[in-house]
N, C-alpha and C. Protein backbone atom coordinates (compact mmCIF):
# COMPACT_ATOMS: atom_id res chain seq x y z
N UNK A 1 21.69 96.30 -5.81
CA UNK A 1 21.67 94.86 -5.91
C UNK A 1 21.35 94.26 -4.54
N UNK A 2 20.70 93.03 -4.46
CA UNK A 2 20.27 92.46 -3.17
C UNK A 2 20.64 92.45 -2.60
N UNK A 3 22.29 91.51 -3.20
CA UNK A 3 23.07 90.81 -2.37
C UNK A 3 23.90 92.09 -1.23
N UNK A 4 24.07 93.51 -1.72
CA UNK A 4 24.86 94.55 -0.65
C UNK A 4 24.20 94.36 0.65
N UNK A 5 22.89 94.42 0.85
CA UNK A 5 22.71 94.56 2.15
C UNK A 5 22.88 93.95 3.01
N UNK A 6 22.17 94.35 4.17
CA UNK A 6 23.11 93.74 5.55
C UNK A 6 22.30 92.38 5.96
N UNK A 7 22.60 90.92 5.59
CA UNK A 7 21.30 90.13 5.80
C UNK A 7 21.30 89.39 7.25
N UNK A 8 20.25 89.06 7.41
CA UNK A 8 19.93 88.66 8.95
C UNK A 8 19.61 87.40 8.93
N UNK A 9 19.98 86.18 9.57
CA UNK A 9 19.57 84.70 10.03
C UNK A 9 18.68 84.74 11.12
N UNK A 10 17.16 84.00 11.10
CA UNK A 10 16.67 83.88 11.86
C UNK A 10 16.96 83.22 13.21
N UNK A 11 17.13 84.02 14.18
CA UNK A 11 17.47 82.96 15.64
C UNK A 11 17.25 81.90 15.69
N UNK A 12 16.09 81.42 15.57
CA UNK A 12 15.88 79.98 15.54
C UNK A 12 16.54 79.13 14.54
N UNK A 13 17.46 79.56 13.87
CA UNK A 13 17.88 78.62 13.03
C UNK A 13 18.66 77.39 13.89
N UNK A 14 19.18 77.97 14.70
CA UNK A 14 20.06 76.56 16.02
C UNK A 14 21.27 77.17 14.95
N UNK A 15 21.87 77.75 14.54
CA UNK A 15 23.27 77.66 13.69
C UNK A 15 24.13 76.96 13.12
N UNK A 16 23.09 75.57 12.20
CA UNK A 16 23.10 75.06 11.96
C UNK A 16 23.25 75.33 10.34
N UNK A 17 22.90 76.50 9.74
CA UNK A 17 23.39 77.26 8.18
C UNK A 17 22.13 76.85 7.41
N UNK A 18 20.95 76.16 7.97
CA UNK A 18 19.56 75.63 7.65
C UNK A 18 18.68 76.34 7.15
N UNK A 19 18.81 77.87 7.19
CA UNK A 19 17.68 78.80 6.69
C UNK A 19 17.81 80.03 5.80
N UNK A 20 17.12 80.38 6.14
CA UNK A 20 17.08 81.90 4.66
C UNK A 20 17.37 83.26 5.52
N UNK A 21 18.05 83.37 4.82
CA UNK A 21 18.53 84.89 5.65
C UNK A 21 17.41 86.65 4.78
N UNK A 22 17.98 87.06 5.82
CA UNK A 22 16.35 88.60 4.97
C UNK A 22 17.19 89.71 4.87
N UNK A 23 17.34 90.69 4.70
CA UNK A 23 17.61 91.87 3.78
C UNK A 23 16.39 92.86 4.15
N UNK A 24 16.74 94.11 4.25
CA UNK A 24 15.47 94.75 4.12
C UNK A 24 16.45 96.09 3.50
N UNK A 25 15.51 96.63 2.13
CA UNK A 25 16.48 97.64 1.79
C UNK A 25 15.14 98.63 1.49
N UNK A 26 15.70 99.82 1.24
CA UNK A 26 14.74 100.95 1.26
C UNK A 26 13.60 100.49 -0.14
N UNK A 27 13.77 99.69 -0.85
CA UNK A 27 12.64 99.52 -1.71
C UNK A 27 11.64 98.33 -1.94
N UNK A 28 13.07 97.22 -1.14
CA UNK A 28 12.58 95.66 -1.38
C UNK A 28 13.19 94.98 0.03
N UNK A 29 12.64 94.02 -0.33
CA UNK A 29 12.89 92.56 1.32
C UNK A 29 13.85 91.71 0.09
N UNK A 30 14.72 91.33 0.78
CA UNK A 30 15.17 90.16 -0.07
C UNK A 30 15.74 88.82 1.15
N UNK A 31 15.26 87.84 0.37
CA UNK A 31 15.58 86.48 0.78
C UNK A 31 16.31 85.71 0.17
N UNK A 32 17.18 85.09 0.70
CA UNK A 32 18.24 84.29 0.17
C UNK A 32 18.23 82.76 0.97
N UNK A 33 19.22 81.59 0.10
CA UNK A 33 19.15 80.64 1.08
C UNK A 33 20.78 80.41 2.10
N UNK A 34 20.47 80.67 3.06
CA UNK A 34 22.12 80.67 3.84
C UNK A 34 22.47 79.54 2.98
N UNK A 35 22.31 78.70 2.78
CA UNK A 35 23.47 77.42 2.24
C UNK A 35 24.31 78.34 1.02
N UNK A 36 23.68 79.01 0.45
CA UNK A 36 24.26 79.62 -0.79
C UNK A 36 24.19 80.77 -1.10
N UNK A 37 24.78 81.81 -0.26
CA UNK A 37 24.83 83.45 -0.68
C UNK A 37 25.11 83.98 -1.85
N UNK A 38 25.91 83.42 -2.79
CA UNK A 38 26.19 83.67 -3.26
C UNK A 38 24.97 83.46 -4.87
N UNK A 39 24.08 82.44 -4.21
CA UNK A 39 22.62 82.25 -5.27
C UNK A 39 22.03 83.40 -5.58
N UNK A 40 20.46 82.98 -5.95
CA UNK A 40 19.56 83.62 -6.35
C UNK A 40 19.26 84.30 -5.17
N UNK A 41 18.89 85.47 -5.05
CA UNK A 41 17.68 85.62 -4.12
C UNK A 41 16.09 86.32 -4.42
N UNK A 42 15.62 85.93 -4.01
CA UNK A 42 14.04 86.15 -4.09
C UNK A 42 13.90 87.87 -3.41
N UNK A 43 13.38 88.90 -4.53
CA UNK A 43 13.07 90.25 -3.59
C UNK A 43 11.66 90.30 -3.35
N UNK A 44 10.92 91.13 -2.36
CA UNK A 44 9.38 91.31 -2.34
C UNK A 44 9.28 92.73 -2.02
N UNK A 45 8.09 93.62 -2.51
CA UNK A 45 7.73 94.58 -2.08
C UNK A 45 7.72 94.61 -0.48
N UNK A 46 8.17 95.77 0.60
CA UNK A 46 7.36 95.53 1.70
C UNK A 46 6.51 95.58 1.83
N UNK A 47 5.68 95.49 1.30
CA UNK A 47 3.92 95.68 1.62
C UNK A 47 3.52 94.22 1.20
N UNK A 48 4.10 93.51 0.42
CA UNK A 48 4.07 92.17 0.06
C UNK A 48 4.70 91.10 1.39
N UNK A 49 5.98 91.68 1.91
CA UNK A 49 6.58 91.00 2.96
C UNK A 49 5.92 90.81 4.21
N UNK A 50 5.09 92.23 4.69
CA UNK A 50 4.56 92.28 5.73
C UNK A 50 3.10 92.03 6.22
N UNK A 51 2.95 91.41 4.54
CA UNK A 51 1.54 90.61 4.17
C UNK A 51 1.49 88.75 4.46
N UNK A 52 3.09 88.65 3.93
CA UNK A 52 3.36 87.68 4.25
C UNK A 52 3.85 86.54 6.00
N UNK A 53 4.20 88.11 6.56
CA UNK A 53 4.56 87.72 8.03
C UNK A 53 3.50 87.86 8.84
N UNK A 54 2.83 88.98 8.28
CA UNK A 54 1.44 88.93 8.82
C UNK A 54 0.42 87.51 9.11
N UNK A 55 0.29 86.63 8.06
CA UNK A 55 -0.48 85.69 7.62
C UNK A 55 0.13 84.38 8.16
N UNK A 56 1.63 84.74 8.27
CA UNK A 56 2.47 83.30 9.29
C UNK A 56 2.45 83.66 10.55
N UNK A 57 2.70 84.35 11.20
CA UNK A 57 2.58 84.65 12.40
C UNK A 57 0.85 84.63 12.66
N UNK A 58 -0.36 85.04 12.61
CA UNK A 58 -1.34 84.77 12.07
C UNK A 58 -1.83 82.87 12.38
N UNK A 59 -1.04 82.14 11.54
CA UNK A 59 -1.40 80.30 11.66
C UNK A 59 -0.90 80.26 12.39
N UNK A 60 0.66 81.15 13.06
CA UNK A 60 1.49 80.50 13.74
C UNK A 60 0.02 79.96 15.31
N UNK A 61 -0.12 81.45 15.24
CA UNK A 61 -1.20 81.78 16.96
C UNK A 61 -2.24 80.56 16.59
N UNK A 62 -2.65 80.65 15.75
CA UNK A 62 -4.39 80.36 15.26
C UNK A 62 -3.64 78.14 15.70
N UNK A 63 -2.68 77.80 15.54
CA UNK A 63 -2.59 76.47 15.94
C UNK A 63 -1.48 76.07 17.18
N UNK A 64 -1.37 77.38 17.66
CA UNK A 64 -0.41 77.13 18.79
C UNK A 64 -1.95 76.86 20.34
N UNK A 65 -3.44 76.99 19.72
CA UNK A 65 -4.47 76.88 20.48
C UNK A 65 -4.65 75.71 21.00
């Protein structure tokens, strides 16, 4: 189940409880919303996840120009 693993808050959140925390387990990524652990969370293939960080990090550069 998602929710066992060990999930991580992005630094930048300011610790403010504002963001989605990540999961990475031997089959799936899972995302959740810190306001509510106890919710839904969203799983992705890693090959799906690292498609996805790929492509943000990616705009991040492409408009930090």
């Amino acid at each position: 189940m998602v929710r066992d693993g060990v999930w991580r808050t992005s630094t930048r959140s300011g610790g403010e409880g504002n963001c989605v925390e990540v999961a990475g387990f031997p089959e799936s990524v899972g995302v959740r919303d810190s306001k509510d652990r106890q919710g839904p969370a969203l799983t992705f293939t890693p090959s799906a996840w690292t498609a996805f960080i790929a492509s943000t990090r990616a705009r991040q550069s492409h408009t930090r120009r």
